[in-house]
PDB file of N, CA and C in Angstrom:
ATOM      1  N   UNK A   1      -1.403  30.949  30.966  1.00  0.00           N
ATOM      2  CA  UNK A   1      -2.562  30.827  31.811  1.00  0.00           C
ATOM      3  C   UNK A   1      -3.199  29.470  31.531  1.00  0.00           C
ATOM      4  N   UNK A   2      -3.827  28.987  32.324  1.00  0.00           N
ATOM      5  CA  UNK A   2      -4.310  27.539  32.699  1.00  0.00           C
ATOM      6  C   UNK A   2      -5.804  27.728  32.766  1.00  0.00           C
ATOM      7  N   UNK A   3      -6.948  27.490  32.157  1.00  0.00           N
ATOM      8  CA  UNK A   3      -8.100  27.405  32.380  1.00  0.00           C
ATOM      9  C   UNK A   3      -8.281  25.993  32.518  1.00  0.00           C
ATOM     10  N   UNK A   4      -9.841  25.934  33.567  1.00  0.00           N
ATOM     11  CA  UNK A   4      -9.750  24.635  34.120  1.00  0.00           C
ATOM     12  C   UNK A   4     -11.579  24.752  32.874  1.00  0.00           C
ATOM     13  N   UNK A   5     -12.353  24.129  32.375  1.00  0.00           N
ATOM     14  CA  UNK A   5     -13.514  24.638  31.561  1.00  0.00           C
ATOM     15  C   UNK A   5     -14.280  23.938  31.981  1.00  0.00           C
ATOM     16  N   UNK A   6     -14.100  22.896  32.907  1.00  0.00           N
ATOM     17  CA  UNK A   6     -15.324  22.052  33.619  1.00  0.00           C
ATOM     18  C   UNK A   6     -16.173  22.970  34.763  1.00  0.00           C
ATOM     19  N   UNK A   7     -15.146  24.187  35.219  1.00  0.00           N
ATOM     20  CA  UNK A   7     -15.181  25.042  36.302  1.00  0.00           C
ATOM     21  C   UNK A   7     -15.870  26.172  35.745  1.00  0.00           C
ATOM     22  N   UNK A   8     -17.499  26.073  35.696  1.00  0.00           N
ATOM     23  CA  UNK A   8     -17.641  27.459  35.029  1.00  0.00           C
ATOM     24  C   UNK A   8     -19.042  28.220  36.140  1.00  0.00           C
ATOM     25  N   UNK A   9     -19.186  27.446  37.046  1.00  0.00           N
ATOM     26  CA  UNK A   9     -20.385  27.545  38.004  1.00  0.00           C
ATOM     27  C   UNK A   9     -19.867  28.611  38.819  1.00  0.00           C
ATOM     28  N   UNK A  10     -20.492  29.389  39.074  1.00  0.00           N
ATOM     29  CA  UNK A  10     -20.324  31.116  39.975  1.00  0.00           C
ATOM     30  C   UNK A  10     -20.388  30.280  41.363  1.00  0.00           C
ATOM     31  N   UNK A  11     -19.627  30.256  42.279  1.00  0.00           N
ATOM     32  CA  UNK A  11     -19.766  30.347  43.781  1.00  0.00           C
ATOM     33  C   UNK A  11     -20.195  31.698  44.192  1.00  0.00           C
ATOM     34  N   UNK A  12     -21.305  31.475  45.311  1.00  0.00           N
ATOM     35  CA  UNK A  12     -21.848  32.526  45.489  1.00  0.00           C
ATOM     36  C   UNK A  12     -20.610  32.896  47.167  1.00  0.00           C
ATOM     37  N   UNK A  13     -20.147  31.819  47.448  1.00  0.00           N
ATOM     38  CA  UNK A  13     -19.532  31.559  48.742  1.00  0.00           C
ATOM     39  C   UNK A  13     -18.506  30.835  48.772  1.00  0.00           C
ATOM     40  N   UNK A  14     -17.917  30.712  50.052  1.00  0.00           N
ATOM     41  CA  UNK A  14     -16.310  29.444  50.383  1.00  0.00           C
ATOM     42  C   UNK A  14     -15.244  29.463  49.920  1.00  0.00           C
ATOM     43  N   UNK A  15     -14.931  31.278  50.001  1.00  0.00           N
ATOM     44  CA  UNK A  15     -13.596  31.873  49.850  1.00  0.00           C
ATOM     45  C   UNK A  15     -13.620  32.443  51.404  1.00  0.00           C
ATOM     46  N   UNK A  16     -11.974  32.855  51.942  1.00  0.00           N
ATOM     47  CA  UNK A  16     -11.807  33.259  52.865  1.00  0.00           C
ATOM     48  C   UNK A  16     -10.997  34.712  52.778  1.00  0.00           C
ATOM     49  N   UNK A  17     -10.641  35.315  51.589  1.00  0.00           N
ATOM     50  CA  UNK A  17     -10.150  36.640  51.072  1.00  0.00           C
ATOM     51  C   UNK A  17      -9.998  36.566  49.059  1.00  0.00           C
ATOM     52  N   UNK A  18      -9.250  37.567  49.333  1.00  0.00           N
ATOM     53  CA  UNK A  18      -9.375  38.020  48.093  1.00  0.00           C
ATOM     54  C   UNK A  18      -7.875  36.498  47.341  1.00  0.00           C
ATOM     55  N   UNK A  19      -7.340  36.362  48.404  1.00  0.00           N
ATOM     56  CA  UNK A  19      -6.164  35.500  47.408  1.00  0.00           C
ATOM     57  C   UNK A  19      -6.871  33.940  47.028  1.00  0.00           C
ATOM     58  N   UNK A  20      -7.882  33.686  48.036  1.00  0.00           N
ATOM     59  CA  UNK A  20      -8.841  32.020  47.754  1.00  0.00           C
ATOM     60  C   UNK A  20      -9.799  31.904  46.652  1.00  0.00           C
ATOM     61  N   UNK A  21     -10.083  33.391  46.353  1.00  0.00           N
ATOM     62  CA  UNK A  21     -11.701  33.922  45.617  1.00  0.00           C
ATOM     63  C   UNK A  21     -11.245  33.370  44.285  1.00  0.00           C
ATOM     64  N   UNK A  22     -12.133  32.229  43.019  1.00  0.00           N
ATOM     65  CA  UNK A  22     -12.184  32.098  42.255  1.00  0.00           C
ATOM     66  C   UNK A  22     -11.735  33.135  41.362  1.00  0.00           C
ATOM     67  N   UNK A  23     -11.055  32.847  40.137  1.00  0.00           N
ATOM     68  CA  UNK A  23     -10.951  33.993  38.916  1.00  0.00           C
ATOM     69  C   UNK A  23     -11.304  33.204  38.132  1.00  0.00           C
ATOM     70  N   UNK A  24     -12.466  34.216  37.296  1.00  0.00           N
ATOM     71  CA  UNK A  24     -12.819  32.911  35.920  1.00  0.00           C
ATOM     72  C   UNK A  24     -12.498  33.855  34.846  1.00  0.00           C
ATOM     73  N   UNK A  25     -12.060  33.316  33.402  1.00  0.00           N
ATOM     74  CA  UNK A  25     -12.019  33.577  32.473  1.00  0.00           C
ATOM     75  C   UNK A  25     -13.115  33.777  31.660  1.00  0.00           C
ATOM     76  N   UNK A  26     -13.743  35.087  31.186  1.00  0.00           N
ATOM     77  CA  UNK A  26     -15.051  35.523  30.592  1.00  0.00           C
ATOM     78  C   UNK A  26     -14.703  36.049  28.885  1.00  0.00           C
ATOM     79  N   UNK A  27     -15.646  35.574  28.697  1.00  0.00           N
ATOM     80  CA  UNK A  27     -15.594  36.211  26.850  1.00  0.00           C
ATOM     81  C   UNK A  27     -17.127  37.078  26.536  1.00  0.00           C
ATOM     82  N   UNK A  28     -16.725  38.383  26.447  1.00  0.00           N
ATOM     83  CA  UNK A  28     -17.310  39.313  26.933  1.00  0.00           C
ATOM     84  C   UNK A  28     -18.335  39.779  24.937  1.00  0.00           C
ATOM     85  N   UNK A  29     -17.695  38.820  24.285  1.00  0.00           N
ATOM     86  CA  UNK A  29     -18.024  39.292  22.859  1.00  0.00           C
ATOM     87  C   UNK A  29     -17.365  39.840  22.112  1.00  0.00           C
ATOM     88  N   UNK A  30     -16.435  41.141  22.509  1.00  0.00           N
ATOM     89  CA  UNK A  30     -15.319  41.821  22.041  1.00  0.00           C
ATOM     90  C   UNK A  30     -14.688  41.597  22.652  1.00  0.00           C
ATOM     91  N   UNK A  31     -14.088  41.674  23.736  1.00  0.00           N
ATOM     92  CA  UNK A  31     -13.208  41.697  24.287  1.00  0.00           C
ATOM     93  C   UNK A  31     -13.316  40.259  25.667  1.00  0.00           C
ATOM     94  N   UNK A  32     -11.717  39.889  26.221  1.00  0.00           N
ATOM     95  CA  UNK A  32     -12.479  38.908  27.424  1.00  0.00           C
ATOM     96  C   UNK A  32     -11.511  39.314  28.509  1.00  0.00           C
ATOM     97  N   UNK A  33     -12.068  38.762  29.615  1.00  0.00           N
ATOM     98  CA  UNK A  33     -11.059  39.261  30.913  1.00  0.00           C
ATOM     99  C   UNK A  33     -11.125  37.896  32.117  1.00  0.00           C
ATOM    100  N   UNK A  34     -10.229  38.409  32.979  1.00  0.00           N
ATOM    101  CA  UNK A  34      -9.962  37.910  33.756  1.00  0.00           C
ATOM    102  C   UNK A  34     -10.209  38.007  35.209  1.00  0.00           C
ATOM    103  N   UNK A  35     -11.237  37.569  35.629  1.00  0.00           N
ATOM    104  CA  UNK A  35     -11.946  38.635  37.021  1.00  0.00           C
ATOM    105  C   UNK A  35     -12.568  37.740  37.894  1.00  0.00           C
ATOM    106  N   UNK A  36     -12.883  38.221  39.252  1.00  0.00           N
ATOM    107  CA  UNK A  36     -13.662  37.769  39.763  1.00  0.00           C
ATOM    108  C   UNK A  36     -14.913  37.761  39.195  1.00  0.00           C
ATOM    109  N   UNK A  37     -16.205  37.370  39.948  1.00  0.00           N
ATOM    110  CA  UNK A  37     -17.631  36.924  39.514  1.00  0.00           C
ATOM    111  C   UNK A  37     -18.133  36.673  40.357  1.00  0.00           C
ATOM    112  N   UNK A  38     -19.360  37.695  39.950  1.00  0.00           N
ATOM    113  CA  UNK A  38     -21.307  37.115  40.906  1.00  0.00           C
ATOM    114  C   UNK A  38     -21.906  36.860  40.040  1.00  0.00           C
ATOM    115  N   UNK A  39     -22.799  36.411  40.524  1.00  0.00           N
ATOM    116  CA  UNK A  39     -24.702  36.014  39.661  1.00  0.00           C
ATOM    117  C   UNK A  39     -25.380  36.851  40.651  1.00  0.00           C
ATOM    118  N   UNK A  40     -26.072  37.687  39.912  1.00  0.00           N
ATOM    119  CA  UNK A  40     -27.305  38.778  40.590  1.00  0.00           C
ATOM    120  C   UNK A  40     -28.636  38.716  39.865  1.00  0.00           C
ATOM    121  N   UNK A  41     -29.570  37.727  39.848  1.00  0.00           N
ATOM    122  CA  UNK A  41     -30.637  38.568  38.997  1.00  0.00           C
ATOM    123  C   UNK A  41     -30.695  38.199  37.773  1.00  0.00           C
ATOM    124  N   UNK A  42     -30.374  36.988  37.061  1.00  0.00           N
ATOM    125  CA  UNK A  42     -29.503  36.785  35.354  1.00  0.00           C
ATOM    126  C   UNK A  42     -28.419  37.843  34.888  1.00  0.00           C
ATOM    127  N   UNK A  43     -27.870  38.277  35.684  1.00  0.00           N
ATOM    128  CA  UNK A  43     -26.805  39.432  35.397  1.00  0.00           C
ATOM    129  C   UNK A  43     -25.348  38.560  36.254  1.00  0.00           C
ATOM    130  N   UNK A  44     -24.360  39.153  35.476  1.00  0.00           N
ATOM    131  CA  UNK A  44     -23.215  38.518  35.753  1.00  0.00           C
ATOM    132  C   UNK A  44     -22.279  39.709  36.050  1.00  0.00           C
ATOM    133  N   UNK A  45     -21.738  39.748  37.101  1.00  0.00           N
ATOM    134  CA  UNK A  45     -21.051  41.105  37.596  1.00  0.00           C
ATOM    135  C   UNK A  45     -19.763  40.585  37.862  1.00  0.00           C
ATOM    136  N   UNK A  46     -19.135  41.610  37.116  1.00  0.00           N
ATOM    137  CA  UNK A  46     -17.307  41.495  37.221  1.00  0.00           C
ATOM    138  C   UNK A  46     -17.061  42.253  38.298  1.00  0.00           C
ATOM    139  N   UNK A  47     -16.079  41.902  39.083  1.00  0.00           N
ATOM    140  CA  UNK A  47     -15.607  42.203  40.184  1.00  0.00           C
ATOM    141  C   UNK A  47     -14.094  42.422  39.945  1.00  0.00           C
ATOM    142  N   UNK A  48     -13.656  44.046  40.103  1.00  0.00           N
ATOM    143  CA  UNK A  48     -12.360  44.111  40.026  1.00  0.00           C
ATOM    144  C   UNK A  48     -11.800  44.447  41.504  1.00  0.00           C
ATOM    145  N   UNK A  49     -10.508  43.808  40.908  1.00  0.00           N
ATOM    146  CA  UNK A  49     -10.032  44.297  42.566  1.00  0.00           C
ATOM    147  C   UNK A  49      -9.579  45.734  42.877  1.00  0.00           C
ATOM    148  N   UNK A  50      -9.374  45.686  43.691  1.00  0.00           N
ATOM    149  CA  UNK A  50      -9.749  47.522  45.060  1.00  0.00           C
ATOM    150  C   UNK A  50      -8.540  47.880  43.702  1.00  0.00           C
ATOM    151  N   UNK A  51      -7.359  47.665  43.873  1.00  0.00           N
ATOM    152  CA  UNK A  51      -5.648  47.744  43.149  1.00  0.00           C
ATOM    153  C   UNK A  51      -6.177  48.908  41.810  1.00  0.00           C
ATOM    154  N   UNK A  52      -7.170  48.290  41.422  1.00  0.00           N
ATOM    155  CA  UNK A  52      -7.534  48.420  39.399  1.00  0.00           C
ATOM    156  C   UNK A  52      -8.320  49.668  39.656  1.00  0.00           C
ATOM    157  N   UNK A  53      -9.040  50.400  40.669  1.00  0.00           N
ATOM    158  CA  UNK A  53      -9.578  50.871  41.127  1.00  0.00           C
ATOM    159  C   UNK A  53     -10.840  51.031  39.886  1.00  0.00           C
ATOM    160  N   UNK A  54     -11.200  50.461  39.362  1.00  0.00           N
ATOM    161  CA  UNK A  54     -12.277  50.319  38.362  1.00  0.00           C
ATOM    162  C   UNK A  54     -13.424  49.909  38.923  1.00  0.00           C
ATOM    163  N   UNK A  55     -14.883  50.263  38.093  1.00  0.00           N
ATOM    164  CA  UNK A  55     -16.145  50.070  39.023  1.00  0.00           C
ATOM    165  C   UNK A  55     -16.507  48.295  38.713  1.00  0.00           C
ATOM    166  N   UNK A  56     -17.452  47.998  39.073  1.00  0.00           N
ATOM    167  CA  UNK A  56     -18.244  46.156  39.395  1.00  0.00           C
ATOM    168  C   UNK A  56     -19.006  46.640  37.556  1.00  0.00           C
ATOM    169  N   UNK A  57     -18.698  45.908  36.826  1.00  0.00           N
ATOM    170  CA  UNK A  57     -19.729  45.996  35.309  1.00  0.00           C
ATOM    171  C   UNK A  57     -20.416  44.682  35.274  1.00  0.00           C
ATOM    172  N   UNK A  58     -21.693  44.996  35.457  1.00  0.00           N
ATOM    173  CA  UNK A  58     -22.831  44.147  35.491  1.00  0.00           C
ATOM    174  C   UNK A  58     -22.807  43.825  33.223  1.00  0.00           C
ATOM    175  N   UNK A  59     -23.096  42.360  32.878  1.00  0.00           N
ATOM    176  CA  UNK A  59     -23.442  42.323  31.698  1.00  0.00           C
ATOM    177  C   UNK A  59     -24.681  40.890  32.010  1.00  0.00           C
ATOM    178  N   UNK A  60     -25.432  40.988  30.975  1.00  0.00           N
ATOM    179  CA  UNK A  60     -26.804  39.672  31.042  1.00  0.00           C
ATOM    180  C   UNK A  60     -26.056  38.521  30.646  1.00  0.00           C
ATOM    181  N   UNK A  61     -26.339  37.601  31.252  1.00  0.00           N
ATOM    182  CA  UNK A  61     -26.014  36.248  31.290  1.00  0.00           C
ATOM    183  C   UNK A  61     -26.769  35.400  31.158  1.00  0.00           C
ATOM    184  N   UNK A  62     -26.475  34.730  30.110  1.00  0.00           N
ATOM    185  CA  UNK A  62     -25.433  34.188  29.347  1.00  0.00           C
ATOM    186  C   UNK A  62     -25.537  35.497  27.819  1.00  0.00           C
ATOM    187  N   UNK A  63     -26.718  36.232  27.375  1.00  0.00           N
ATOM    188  CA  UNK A  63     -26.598  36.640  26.507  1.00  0.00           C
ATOM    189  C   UNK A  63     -25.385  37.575  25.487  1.00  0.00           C
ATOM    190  N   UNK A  64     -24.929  38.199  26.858  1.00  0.00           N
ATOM    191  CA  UNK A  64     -24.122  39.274  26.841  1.00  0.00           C
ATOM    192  C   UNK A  64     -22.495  38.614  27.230  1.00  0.00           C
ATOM    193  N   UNK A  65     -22.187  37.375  27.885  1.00  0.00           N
ATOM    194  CA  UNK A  65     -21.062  36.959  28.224  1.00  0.00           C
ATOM    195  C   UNK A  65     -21.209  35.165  28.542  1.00  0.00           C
ATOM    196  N   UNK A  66     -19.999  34.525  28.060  1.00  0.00           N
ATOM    197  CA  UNK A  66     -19.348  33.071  28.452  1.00  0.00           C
ATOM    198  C   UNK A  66     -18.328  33.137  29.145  1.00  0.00           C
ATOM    199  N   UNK A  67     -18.866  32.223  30.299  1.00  0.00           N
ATOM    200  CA  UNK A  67     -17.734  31.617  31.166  1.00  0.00           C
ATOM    201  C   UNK A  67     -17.148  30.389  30.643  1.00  0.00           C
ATOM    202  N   UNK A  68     -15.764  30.965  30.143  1.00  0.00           N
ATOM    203  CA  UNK A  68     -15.038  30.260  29.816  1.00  0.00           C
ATOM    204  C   UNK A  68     -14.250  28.823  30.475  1.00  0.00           C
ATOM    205  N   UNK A  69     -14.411  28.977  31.849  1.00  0.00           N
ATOM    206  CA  UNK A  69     -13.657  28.504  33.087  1.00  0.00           C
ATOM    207  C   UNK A  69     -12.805  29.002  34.189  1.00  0.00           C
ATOM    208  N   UNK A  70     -12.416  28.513  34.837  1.00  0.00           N
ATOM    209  CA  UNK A  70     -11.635  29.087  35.892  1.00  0.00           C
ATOM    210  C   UNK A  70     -10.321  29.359  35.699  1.00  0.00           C
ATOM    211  N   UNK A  71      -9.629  30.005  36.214  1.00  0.00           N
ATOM    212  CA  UNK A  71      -8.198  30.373  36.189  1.00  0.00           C
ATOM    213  C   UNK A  71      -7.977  29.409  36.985  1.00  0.00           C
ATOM    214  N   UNK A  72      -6.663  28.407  36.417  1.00  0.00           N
ATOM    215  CA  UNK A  72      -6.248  27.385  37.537  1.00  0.00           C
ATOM    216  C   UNK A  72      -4.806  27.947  37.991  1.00  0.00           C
ATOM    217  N   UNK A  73      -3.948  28.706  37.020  1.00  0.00           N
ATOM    218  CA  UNK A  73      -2.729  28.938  36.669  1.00  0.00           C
ATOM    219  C   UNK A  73      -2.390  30.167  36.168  1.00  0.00           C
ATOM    220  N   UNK A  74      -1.839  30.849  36.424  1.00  0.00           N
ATOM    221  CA  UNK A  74      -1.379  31.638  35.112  1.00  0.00           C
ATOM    222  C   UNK A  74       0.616  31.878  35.694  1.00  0.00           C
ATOM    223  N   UNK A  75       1.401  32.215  34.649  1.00  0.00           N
ATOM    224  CA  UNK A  75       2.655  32.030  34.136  1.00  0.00           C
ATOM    225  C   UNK A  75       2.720  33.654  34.189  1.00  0.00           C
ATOM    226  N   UNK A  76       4.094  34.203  34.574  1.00  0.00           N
ATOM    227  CA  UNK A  76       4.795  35.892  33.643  1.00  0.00           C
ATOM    228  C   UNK A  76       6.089  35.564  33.959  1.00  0.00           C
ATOM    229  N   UNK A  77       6.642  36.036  32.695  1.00  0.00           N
ATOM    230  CA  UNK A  77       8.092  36.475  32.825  1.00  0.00           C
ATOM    231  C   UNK A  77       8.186  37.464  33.861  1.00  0.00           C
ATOM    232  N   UNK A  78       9.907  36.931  34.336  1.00  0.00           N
ATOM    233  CA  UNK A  78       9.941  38.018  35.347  1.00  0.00           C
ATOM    234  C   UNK A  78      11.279  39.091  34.999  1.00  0.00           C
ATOM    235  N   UNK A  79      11.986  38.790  33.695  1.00  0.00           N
ATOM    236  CA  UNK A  79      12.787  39.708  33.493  1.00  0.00           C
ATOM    237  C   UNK A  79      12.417  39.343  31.840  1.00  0.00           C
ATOM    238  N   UNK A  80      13.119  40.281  31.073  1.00  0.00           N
ATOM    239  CA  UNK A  80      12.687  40.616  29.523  1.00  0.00           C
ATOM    240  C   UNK A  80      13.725  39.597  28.944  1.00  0.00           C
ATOM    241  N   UNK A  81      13.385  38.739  27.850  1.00  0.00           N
ATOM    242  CA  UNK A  81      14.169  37.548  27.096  1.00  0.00           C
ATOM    243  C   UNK A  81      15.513  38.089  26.433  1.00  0.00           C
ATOM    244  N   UNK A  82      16.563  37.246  26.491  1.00  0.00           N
ATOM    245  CA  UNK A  82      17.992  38.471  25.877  1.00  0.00           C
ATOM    246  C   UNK A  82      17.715  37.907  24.480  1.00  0.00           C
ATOM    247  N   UNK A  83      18.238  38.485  23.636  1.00  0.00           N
ATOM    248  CA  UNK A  83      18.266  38.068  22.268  1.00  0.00           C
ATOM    249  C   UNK A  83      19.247  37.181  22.083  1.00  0.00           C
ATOM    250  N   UNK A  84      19.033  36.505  20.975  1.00  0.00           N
ATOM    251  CA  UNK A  84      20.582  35.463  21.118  1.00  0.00           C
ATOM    252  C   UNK A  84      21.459  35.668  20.316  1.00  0.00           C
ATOM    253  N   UNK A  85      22.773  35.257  20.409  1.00  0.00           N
ATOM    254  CA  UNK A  85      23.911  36.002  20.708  1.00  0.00           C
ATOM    255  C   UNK A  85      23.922  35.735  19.065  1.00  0.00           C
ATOM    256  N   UNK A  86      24.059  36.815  17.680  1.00  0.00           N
ATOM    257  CA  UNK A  86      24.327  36.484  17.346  1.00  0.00           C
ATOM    258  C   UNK A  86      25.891  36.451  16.373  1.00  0.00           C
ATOM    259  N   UNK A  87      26.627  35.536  15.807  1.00  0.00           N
ATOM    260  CA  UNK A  87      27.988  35.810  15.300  1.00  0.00           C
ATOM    261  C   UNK A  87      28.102  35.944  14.222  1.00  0.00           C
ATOM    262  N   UNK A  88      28.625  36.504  13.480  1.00  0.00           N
ATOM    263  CA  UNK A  88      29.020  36.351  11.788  1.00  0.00           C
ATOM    264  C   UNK A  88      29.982  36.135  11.745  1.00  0.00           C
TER     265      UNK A  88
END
């Protein structure tokens, strides 16, 4: 994965679906994720997609979470690594 860290400003707007919509990288304190994002209120709301079927978790911002930056990239294997061959 590719974080861009200059990119940490919430667009409230100037996506056209879900594949244009910013993903930023958040560090949540324990744990961090990978999600969409609003600003509501000093509250910072994760936005999962419909797929994850999980609810929107509002946390206080900045107290409660850092925006790390944006997702510019991210990388997956697409089949499992073979081991290498080995001979005796």
């Amino acid at each position: 994965m590719r974080i861009d860290p200059r990119q940490r400003k919430i667009p409230s707007f100037g996506w056209h679906g879900d594949h244009d919509r910013p993903i930023f990288f958040v560090d949540l304190r324990e744990y961090c994720v990978c999600t969409w994002c609003e600003m509501l209120d000093g509250r910072l709301i994760l936005v999962p997609s419909q797929q994850s079927k999980r609810r929107a978790q509002q946390v206080r911002y900045p107290a409660e979470a850092t925006i790390v930056g944006r997702v510019t990239a991210i990388t997956q294997d697409i089949v499992e690594p073979q081991p290498p061959d080995v001979r005796a």
